[in-house]
PDB file of N, CA and C in Angstrom:
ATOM      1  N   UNK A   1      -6.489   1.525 -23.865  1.00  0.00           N
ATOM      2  CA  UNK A   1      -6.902   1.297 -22.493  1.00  0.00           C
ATOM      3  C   UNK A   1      -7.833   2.436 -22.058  1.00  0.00           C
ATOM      4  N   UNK A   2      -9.246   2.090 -21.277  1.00  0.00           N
ATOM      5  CA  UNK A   2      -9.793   2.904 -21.130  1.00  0.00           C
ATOM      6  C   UNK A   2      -9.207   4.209 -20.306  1.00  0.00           C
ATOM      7  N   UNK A   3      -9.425   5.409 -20.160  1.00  0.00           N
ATOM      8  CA  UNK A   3      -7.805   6.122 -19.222  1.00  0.00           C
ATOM      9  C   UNK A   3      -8.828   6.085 -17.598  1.00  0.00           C
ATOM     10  N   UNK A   4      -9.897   5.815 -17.617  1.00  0.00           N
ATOM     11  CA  UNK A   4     -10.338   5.377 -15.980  1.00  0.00           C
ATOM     12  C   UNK A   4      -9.559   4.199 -15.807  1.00  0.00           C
ATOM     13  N   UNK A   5      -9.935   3.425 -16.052  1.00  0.00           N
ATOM     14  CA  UNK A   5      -8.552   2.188 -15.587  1.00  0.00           C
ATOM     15  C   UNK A   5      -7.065   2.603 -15.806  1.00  0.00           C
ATOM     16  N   UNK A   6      -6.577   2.841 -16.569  1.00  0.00           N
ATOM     17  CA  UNK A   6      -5.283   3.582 -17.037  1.00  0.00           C
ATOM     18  C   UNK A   6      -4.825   4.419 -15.238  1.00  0.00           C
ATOM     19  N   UNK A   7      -5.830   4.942 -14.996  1.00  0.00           N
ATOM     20  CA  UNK A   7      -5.433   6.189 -13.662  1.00  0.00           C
ATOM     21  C   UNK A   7      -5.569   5.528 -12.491  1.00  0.00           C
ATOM     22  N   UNK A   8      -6.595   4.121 -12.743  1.00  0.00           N
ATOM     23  CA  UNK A   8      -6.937   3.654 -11.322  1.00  0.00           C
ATOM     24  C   UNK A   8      -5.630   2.441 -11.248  1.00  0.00           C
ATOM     25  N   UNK A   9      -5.493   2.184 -12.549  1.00  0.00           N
ATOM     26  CA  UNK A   9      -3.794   1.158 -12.231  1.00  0.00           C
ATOM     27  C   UNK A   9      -2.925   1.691 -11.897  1.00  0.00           C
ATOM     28  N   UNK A  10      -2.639   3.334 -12.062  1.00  0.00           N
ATOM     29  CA  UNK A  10      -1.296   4.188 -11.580  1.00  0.00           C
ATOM     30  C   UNK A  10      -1.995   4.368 -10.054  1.00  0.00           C
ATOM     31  N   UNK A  11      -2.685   4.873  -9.655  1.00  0.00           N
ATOM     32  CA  UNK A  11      -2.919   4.650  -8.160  1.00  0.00           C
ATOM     33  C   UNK A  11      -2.747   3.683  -7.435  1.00  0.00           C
ATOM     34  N   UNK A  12      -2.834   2.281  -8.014  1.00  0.00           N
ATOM     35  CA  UNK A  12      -2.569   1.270  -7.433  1.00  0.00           C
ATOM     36  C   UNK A  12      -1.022   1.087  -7.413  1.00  0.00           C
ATOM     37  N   UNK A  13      -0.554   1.321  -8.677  1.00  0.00           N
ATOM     38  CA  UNK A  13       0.854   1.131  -8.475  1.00  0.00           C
ATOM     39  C   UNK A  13       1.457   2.073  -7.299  1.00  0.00           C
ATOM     40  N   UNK A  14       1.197   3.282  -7.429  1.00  0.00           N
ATOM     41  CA  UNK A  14       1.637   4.291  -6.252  1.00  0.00           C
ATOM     42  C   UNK A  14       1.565   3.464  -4.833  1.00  0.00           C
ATOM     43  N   UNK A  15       0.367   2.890  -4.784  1.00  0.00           N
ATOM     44  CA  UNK A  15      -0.272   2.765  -2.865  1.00  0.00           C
ATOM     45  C   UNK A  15       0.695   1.574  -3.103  1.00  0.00           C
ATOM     46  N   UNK A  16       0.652   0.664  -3.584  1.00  0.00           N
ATOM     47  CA  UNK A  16       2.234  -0.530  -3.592  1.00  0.00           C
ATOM     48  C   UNK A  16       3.356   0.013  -3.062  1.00  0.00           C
ATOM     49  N   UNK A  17       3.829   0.802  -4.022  1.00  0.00           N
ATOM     50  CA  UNK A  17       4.862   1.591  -3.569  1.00  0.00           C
ATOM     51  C   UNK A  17       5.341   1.922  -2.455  1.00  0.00           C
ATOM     52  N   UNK A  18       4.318   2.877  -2.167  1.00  0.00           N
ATOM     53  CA  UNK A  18       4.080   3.836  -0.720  1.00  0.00           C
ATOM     54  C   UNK A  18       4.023   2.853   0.504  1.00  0.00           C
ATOM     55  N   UNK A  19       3.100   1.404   0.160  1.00  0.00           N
ATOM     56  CA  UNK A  19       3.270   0.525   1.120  1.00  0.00           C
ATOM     57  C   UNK A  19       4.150  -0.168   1.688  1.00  0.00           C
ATOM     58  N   UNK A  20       5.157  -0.288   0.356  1.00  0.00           N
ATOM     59  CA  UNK A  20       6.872  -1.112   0.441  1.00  0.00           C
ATOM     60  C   UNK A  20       7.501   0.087   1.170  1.00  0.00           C
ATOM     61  N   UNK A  21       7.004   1.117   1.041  1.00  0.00           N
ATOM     62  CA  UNK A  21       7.959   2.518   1.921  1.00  0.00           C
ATOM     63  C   UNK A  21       7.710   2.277   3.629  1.00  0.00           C
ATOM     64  N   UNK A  22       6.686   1.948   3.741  1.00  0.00           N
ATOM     65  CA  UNK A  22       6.577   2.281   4.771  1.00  0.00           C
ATOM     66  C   UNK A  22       6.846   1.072   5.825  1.00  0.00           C
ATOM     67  N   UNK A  23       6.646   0.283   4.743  1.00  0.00           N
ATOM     68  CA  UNK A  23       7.129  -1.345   5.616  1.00  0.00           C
ATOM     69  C   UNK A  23       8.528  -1.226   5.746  1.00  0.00           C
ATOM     70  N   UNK A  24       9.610  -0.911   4.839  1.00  0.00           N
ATOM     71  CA  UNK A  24      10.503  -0.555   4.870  1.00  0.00           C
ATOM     72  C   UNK A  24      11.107   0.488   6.859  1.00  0.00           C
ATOM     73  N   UNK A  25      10.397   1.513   6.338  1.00  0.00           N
ATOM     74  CA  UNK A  25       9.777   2.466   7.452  1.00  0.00           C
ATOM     75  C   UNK A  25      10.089   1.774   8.740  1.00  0.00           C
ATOM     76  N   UNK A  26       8.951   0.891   8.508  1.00  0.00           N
ATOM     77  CA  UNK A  26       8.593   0.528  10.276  1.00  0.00           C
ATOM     78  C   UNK A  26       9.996  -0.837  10.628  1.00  0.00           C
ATOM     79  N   UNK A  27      10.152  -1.333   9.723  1.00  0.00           N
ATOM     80  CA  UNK A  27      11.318  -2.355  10.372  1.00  0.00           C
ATOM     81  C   UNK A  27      12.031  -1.612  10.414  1.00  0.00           C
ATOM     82  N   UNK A  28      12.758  -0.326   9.999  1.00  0.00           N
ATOM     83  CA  UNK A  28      13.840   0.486  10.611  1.00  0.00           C
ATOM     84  C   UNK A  28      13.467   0.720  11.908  1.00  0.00           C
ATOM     85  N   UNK A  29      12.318   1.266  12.242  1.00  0.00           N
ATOM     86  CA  UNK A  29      11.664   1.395  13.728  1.00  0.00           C
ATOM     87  C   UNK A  29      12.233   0.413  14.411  1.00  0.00           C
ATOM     88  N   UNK A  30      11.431  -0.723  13.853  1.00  0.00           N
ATOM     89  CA  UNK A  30      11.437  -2.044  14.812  1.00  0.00           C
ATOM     90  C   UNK A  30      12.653  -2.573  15.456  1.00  0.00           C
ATOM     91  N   UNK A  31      13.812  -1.854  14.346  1.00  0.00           N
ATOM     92  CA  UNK A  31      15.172  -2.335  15.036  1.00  0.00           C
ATOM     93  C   UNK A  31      15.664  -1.356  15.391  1.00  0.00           C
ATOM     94  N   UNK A  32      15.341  -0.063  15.522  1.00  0.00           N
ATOM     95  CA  UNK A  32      15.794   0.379  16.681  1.00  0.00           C
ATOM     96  C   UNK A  32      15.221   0.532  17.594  1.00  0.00           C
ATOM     97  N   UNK A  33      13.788  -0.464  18.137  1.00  0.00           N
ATOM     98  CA  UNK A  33      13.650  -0.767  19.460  1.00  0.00           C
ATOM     99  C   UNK A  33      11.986   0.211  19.744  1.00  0.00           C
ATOM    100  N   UNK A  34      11.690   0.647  18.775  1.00  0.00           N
ATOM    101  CA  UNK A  34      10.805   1.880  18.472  1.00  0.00           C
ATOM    102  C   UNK A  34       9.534   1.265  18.111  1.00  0.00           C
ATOM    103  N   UNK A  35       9.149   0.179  19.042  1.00  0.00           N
ATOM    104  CA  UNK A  35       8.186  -0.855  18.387  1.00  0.00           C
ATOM    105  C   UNK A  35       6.798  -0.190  18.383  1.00  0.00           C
ATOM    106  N   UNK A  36       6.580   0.566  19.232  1.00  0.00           N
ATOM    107  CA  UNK A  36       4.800   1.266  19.104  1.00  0.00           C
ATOM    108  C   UNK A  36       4.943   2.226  18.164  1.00  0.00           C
ATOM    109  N   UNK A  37       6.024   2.010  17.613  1.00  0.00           N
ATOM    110  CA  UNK A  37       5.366   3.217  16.346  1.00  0.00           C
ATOM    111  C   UNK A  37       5.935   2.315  15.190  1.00  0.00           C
ATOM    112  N   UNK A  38       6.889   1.154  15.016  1.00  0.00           N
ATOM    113  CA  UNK A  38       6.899   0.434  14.219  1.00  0.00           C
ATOM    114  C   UNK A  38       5.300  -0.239  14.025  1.00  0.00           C
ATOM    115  N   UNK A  39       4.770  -0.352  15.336  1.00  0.00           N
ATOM    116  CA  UNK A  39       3.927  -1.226  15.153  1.00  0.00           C
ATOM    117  C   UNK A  39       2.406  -0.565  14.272  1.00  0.00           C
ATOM    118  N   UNK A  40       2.392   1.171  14.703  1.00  0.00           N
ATOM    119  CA  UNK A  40       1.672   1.970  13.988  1.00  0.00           C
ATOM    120  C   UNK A  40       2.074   2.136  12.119  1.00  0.00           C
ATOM    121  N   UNK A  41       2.995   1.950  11.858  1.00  0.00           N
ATOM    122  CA  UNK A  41       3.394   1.947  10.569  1.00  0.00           C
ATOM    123  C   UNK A  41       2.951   0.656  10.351  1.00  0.00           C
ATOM    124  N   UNK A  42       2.940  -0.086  10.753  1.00  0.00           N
ATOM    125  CA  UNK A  42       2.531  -1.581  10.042  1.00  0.00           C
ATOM    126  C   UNK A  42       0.940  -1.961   9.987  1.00  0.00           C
ATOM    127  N   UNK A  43       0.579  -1.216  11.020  1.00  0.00           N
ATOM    128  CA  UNK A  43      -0.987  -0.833  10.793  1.00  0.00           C
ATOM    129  C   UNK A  43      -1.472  -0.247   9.148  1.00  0.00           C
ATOM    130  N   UNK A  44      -1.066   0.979   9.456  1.00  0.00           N
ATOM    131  CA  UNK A  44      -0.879   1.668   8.278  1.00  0.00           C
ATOM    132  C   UNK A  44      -0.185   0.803   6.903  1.00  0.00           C
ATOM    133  N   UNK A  45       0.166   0.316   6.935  1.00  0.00           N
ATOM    134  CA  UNK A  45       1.283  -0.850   5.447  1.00  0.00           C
ATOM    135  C   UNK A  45       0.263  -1.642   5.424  1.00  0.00           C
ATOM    136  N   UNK A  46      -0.751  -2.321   6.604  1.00  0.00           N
ATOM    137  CA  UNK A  46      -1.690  -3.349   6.248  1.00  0.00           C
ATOM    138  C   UNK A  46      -3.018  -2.469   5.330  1.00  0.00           C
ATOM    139  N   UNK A  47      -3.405  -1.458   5.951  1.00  0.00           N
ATOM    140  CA  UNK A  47      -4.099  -0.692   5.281  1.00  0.00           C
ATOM    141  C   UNK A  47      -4.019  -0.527   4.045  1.00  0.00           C
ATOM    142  N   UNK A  48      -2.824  -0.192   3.318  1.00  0.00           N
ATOM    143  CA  UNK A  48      -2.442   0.153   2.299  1.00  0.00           C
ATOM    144  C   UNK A  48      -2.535  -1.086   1.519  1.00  0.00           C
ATOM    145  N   UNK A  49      -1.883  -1.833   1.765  1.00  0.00           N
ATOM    146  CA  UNK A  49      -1.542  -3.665   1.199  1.00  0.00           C
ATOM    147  C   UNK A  49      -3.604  -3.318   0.440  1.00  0.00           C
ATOM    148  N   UNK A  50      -4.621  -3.171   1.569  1.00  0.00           N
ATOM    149  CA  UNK A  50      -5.983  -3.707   1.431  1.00  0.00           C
ATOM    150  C   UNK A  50      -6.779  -2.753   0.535  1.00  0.00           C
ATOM    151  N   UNK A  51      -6.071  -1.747   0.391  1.00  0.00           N
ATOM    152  CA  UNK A  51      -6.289  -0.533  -0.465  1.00  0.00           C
ATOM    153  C   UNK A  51      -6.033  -0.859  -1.770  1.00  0.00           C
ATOM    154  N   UNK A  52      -4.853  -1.449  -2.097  1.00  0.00           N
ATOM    155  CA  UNK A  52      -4.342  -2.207  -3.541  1.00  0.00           C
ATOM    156  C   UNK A  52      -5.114  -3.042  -3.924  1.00  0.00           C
ATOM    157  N   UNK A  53      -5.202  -4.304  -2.938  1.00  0.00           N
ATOM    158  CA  UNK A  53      -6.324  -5.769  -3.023  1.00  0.00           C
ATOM    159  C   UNK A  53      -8.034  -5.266  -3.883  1.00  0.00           C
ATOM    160  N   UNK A  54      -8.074  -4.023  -3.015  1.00  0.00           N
ATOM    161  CA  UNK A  54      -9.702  -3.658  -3.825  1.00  0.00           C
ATOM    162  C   UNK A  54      -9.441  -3.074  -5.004  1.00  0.00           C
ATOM    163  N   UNK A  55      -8.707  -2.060  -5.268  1.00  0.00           N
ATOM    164  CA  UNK A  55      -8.287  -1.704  -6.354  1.00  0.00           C
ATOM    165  C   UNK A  55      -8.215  -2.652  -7.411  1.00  0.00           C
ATOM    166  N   UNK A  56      -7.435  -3.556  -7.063  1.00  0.00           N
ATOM    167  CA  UNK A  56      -7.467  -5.152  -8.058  1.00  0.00           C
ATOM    168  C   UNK A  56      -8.821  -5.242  -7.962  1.00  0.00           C
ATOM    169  N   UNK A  57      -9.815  -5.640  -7.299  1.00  0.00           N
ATOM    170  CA  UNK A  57     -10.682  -6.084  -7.618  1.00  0.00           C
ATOM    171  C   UNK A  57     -11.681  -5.188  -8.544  1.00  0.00           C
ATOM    172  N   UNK A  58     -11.614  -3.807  -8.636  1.00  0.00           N
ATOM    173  CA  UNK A  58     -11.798  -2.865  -9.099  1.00  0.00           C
ATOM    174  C   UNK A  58     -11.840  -2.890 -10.462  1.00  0.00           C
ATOM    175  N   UNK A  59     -10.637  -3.037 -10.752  1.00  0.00           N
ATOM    176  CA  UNK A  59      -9.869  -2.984 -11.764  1.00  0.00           C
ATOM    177  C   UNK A  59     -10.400  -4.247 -13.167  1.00  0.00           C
ATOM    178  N   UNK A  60     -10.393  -5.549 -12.345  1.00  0.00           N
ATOM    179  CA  UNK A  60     -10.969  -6.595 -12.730  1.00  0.00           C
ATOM    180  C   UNK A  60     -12.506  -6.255 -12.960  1.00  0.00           C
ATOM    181  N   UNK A  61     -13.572  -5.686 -12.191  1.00  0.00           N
ATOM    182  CA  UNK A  61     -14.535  -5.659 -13.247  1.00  0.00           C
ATOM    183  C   UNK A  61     -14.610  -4.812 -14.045  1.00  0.00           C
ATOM    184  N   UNK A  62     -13.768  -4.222 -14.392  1.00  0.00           N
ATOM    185  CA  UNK A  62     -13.759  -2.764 -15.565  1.00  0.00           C
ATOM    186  C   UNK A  62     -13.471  -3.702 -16.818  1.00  0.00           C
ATOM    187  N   UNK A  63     -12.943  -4.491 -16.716  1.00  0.00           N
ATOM    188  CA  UNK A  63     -12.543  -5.534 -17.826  1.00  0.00           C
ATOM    189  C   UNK A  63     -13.982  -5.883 -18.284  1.00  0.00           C
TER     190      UNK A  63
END
């Protein structure tokens, strides 16, 4: 595997990660009633989600 793709698939896996964290994150917010900053974490989780999406696409023309 080329190790530029190799590093840009572990980054992607990370921002996944980090994104399930934080979604995680913000519905703890959300139920305890903490919705403008649940709602700022979910900002942030969409971000991330769109950060992965290009990465895929990234990734795909390295192929």
């Amino acid at each position: 595997m080329d190790p530029d793709r190799a590093e840009l698939s572990s980054v992607s896996t990370s921002l996944d990660d980090l994104s399930a964290r934080v979604e995680r994150l913000a519905g703890s917010l959300q139920r305890r009633r903490q919705d403008a900053l649940a709602a700022d974490l979910y900002e942030v989780e969409r971000a991330l989600r769109m950060a992965v999406r290009r990465l895929a696409q990234v990734l795909r023309r390295l192929d």
